[in-house]
PDB file of N, CA and C in Angstrom:
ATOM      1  N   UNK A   1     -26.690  68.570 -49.229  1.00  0.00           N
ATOM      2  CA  UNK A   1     -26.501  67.874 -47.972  1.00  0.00           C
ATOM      3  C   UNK A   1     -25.017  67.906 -47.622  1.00  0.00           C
ATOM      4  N   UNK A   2     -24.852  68.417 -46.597  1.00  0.00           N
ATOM      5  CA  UNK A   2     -23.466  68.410 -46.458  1.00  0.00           C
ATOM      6  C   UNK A   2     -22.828  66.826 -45.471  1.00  0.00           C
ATOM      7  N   UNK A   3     -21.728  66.841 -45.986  1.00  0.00           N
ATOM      8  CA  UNK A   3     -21.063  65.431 -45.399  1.00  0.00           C
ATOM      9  C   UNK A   3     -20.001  65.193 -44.628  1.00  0.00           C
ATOM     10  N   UNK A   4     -20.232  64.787 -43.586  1.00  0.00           N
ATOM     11  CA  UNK A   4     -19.402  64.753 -42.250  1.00  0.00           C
ATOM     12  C   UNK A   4     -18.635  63.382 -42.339  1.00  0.00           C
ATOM     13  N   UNK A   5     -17.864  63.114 -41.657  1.00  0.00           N
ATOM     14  CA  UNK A   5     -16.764  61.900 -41.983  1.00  0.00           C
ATOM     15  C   UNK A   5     -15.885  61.832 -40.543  1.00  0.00           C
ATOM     16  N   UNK A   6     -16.690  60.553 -39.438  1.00  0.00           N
ATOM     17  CA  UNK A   6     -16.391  60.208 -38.353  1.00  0.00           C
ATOM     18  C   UNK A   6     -15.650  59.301 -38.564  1.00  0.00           C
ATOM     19  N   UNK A   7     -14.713  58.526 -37.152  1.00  0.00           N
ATOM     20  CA  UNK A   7     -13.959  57.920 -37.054  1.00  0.00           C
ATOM     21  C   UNK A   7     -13.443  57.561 -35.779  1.00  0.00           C
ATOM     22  N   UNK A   8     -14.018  55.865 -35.762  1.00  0.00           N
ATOM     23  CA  UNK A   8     -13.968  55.609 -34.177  1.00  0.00           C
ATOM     24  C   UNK A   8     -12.794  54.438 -34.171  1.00  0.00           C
ATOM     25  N   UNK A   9     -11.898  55.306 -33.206  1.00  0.00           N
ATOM     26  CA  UNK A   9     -10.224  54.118 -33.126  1.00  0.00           C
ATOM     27  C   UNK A   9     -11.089  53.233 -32.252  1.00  0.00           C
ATOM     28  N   UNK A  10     -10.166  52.260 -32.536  1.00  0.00           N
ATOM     29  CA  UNK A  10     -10.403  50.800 -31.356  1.00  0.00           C
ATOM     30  C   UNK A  10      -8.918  50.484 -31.369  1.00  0.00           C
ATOM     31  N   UNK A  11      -9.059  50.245 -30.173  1.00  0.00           N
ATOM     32  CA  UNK A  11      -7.222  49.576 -29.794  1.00  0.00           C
ATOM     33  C   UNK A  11      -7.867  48.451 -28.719  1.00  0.00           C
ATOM     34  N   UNK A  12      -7.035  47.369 -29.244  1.00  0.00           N
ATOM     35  CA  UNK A  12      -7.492  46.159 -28.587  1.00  0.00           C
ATOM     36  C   UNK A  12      -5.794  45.588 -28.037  1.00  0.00           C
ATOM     37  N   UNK A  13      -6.241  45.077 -27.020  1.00  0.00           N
ATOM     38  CA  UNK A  13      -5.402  43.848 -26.099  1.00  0.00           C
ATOM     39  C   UNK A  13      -5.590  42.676 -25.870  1.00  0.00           C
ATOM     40  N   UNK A  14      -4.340  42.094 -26.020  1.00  0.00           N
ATOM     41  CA  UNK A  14      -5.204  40.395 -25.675  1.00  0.00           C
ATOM     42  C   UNK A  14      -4.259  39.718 -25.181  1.00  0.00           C
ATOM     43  N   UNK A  15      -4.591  38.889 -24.344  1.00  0.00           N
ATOM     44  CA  UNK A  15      -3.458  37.643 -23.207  1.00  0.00           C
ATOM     45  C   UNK A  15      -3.857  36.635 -24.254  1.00  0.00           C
ATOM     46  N   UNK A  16      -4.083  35.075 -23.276  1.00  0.00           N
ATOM     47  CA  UNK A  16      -4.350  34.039 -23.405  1.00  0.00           C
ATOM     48  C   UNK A  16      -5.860  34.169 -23.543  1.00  0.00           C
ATOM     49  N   UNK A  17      -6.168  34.601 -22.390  1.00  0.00           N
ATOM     50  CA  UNK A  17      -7.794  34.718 -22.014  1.00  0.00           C
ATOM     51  C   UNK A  17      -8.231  35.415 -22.143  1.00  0.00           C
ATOM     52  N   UNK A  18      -7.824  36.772 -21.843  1.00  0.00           N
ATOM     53  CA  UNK A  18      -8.250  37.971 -22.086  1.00  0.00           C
ATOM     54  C   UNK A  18      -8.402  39.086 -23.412  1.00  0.00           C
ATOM     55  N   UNK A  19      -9.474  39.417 -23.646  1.00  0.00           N
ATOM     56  CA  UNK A  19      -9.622  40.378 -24.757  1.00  0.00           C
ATOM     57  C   UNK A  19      -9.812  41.998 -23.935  1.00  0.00           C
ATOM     58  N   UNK A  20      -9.618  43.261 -24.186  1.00  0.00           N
ATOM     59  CA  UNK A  20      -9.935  44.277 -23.737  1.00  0.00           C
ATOM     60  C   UNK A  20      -9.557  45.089 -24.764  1.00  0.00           C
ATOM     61  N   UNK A  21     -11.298  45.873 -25.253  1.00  0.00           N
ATOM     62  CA  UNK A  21     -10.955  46.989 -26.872  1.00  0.00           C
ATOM     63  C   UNK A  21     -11.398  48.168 -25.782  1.00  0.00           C
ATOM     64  N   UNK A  22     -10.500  49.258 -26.080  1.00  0.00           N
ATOM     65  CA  UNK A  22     -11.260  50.410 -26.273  1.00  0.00           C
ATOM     66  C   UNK A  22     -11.716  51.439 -27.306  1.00  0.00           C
ATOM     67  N   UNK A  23     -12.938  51.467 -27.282  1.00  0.00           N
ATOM     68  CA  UNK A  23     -13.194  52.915 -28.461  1.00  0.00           C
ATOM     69  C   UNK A  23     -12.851  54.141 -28.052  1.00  0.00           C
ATOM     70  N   UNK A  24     -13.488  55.012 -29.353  1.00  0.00           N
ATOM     71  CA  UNK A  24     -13.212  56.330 -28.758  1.00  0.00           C
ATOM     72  C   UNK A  24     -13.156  56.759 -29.725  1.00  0.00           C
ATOM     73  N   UNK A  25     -14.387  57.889 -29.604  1.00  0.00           N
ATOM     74  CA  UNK A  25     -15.089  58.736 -30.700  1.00  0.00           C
ATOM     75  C   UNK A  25     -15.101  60.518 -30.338  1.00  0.00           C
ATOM     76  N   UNK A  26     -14.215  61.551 -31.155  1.00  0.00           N
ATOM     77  CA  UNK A  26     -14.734  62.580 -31.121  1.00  0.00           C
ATOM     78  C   UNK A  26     -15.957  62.967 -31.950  1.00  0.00           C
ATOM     79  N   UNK A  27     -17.153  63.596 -31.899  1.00  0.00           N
ATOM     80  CA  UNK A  27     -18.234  64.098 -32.756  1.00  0.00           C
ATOM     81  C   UNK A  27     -18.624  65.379 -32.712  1.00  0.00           C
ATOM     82  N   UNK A  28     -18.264  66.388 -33.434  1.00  0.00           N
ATOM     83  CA  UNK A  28     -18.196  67.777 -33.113  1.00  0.00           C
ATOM     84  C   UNK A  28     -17.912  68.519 -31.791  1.00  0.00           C
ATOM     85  N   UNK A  29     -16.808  67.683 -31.057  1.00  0.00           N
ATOM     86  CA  UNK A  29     -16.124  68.619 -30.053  1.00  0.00           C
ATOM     87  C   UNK A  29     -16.705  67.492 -28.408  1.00  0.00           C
ATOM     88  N   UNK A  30     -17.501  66.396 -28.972  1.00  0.00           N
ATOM     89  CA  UNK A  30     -18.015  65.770 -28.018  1.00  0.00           C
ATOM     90  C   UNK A  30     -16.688  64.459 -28.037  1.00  0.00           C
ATOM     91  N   UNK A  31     -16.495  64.103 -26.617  1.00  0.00           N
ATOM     92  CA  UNK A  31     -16.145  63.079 -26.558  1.00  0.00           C
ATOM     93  C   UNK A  31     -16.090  62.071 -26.212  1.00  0.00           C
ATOM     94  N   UNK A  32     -16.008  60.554 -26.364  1.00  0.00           N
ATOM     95  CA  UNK A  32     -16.994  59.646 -26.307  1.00  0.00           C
ATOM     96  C   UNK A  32     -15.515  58.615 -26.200  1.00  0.00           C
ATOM     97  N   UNK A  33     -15.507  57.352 -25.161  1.00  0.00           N
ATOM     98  CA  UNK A  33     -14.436  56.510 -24.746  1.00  0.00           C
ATOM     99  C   UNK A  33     -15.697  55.409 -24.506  1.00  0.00           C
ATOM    100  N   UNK A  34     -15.264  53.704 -24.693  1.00  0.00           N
ATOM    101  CA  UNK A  34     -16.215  53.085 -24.700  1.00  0.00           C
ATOM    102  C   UNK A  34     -14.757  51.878 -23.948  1.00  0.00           C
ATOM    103  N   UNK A  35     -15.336  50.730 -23.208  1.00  0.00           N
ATOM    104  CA  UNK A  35     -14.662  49.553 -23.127  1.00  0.00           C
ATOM    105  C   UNK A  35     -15.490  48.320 -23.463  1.00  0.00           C
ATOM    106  N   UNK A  36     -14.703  47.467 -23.908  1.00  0.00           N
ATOM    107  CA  UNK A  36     -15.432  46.095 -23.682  1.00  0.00           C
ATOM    108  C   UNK A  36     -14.399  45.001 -23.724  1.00  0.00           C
ATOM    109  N   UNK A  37     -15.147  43.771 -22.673  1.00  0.00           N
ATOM    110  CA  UNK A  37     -14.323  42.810 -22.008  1.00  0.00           C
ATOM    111  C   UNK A  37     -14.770  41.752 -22.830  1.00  0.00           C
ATOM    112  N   UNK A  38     -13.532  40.759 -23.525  1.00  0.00           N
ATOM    113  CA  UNK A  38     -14.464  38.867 -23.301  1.00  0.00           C
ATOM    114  C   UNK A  38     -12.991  38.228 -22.623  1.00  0.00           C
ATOM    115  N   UNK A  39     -13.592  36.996 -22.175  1.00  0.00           N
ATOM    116  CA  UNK A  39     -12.934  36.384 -21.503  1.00  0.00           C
ATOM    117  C   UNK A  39     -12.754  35.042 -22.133  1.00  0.00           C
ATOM    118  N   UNK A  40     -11.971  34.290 -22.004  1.00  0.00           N
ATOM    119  CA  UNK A  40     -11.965  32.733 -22.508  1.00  0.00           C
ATOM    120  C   UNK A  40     -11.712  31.865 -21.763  1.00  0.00           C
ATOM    121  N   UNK A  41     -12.552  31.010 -21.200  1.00  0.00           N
ATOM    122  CA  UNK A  41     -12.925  30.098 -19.960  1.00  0.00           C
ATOM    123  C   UNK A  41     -11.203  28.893 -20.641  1.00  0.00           C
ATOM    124  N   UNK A  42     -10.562  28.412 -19.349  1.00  0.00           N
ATOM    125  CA  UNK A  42      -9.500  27.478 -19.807  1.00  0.00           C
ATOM    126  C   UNK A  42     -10.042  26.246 -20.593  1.00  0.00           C
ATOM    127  N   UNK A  43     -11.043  25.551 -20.172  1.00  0.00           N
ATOM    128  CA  UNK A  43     -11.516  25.141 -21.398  1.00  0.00           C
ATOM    129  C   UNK A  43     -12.247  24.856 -22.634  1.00  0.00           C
ATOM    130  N   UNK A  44     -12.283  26.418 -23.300  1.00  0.00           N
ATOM    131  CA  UNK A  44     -12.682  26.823 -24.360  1.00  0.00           C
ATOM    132  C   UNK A  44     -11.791  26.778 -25.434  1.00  0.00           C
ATOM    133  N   UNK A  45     -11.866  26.239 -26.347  1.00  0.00           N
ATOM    134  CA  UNK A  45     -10.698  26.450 -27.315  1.00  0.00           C
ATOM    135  C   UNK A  45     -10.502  27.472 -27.848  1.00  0.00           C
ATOM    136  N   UNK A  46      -9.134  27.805 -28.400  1.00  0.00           N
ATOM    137  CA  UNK A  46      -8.498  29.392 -28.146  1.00  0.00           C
ATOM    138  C   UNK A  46      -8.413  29.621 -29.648  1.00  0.00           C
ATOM    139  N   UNK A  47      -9.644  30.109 -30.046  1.00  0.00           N
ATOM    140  CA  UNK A  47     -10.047  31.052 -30.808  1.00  0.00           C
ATOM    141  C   UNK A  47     -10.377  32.660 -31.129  1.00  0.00           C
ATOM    142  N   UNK A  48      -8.944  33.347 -30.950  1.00  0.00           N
ATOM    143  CA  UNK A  48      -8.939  34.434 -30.335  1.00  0.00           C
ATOM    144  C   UNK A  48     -10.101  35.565 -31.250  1.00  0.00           C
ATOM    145  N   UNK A  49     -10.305  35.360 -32.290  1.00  0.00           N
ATOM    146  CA  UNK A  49     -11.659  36.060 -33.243  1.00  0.00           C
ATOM    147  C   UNK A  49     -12.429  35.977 -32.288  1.00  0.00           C
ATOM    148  N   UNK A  50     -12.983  35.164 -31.641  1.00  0.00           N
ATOM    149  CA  UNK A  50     -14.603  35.416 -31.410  1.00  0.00           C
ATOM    150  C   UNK A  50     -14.560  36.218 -29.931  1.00  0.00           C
ATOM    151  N   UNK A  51     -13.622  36.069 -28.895  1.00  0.00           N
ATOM    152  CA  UNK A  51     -13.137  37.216 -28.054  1.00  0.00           C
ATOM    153  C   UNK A  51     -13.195  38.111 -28.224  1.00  0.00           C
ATOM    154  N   UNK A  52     -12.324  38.453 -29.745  1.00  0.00           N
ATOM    155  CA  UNK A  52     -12.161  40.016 -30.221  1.00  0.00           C
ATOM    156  C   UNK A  52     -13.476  40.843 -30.822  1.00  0.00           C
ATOM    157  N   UNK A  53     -13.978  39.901 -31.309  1.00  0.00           N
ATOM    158  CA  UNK A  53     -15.250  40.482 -31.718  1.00  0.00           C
ATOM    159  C   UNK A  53     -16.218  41.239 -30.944  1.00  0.00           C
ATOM    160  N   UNK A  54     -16.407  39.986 -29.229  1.00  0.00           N
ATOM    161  CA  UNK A  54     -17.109  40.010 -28.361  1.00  0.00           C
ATOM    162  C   UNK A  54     -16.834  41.728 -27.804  1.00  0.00           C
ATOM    163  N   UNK A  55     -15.566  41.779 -27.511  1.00  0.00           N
ATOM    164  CA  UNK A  55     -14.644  42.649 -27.036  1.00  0.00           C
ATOM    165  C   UNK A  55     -14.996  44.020 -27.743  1.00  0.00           C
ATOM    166  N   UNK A  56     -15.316  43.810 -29.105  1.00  0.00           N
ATOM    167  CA  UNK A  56     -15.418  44.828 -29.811  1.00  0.00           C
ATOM    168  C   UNK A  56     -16.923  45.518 -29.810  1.00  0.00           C
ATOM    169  N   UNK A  57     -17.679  44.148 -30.156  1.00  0.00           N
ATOM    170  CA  UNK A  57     -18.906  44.237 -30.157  1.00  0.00           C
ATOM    171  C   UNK A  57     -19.602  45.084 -28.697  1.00  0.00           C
ATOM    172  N   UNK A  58     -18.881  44.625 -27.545  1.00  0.00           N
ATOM    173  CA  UNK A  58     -19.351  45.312 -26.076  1.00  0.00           C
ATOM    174  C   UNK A  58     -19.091  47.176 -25.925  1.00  0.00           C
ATOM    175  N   UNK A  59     -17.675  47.194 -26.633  1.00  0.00           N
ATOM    176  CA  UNK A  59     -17.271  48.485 -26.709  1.00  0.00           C
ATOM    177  C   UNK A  59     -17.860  49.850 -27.500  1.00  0.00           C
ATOM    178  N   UNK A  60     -18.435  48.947 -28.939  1.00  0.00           N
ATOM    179  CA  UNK A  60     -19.328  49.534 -29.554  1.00  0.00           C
ATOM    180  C   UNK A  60     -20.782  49.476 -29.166  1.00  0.00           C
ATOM    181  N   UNK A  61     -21.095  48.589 -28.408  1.00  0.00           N
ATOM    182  CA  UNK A  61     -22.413  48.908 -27.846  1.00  0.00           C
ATOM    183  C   UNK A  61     -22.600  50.651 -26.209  1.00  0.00           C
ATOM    184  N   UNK A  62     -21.574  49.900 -25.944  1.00  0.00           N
ATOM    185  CA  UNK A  62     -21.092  50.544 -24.724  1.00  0.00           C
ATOM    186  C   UNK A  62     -21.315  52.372 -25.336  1.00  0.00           C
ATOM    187  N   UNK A  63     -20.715  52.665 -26.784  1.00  0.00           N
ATOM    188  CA  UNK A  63     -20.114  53.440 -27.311  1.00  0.00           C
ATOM    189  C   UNK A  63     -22.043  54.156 -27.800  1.00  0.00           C
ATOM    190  N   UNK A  64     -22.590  53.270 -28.593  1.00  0.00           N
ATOM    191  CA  UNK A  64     -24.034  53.745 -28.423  1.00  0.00           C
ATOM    192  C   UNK A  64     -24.881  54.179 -27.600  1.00  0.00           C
ATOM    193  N   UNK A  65     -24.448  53.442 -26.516  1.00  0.00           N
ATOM    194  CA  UNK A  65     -25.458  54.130 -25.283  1.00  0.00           C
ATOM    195  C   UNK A  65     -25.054  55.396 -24.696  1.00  0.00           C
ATOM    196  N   UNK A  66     -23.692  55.646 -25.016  1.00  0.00           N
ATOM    197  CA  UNK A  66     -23.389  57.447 -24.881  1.00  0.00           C
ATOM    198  C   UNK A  66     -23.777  58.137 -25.507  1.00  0.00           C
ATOM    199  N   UNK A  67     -23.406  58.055 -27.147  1.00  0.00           N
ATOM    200  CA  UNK A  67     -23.953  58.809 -27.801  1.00  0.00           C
ATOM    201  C   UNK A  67     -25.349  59.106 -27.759  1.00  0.00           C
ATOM    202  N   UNK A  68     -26.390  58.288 -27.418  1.00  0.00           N
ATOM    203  CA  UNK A  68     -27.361  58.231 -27.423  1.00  0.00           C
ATOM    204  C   UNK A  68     -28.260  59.228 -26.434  1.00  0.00           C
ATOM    205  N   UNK A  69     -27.086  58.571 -25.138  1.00  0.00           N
ATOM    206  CA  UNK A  69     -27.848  59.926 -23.923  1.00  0.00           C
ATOM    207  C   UNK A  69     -27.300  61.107 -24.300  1.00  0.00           C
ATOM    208  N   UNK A  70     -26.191  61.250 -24.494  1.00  0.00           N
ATOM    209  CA  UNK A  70     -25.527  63.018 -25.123  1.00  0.00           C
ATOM    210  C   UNK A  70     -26.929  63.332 -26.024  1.00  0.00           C
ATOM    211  N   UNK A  71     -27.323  62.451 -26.922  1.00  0.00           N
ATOM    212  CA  UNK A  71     -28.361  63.072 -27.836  1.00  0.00           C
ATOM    213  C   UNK A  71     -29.650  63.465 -26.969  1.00  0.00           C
ATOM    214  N   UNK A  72     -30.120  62.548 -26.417  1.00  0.00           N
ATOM    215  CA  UNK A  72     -31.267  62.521 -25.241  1.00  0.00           C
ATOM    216  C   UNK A  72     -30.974  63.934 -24.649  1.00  0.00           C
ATOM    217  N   UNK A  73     -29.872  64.158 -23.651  1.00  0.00           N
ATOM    218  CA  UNK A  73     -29.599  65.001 -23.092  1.00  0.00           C
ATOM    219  C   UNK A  73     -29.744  66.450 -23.794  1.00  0.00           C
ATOM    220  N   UNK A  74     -29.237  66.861 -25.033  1.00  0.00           N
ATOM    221  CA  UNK A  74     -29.566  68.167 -25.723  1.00  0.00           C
ATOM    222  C   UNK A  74     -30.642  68.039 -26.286  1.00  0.00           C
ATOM    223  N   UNK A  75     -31.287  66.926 -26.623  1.00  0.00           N
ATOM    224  CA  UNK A  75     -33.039  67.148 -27.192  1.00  0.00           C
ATOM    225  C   UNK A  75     -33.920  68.436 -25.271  1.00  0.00           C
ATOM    226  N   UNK A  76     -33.308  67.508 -24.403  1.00  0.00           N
ATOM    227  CA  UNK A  76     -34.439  67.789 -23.127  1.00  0.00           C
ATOM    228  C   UNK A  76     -34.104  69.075 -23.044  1.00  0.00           C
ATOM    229  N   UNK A  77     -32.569  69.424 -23.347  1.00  0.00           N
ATOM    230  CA  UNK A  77     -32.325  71.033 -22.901  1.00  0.00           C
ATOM    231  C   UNK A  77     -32.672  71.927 -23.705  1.00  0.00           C
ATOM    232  N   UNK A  78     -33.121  71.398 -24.909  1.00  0.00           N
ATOM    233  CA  UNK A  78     -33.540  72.490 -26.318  1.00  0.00           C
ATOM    234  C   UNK A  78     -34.602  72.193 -25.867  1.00  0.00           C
ATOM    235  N   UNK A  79     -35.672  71.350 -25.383  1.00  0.00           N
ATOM    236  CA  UNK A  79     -37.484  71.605 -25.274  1.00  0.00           C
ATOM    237  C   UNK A  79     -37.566  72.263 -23.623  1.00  0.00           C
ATOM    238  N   UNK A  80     -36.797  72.164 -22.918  1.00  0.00           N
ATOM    239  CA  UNK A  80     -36.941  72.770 -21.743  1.00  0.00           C
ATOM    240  C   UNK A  80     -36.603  74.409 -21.705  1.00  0.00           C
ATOM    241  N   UNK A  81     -37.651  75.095 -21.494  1.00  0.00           N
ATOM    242  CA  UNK A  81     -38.178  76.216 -21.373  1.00  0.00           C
ATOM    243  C   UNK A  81     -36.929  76.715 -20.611  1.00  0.00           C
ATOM    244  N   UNK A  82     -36.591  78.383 -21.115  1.00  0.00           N
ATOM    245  CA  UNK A  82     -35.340  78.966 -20.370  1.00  0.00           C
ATOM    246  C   UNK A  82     -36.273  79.706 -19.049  1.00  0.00           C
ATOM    247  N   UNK A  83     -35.428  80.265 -18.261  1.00  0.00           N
ATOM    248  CA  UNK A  83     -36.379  81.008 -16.717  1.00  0.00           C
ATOM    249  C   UNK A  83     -35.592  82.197 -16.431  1.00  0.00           C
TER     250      UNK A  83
END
């Protein structure tokens, strides 16, 4: 079995209120950029972890649903008949 070894940066920002991560994944020549936002209402107490997480957590979701259609997308073009 041979073994491949990915690696998805996240670079995150943060204000007071604001969290903003971006990903960003190459996968054999494909490339893949993801964002995700949290926000912290003024009176929420300022626990900047659970922002960052949120932040992270959105970006990596964000980051699945690409990969996912890229995959979708070359399954339909490998079963779709050439003309």
């Amino acid at each position: 079995m041979e073994q491949l070894d990915l690696t998805i940066d996240i670079h995150l920002e943060e204000d007071e209120t604001d969290t903003v991560v971006r990903a960003t994944l190459n996968l054999q020549g494909d490339e893949f950029e993801a964002s995700g936002r949290a926000h912290r209402r003024t009176h929420d107490r300022p626990i900047p972890v659970i922002g960052e997480e949120l932040a992270v957590a959105r970006a990596l979701g964000d980051l699945t649903n690409q990969v996912t259609a890229a995959a979708q997308a070359k399954i339909e073009a490998f079963l779709t008949p050439s003309h």
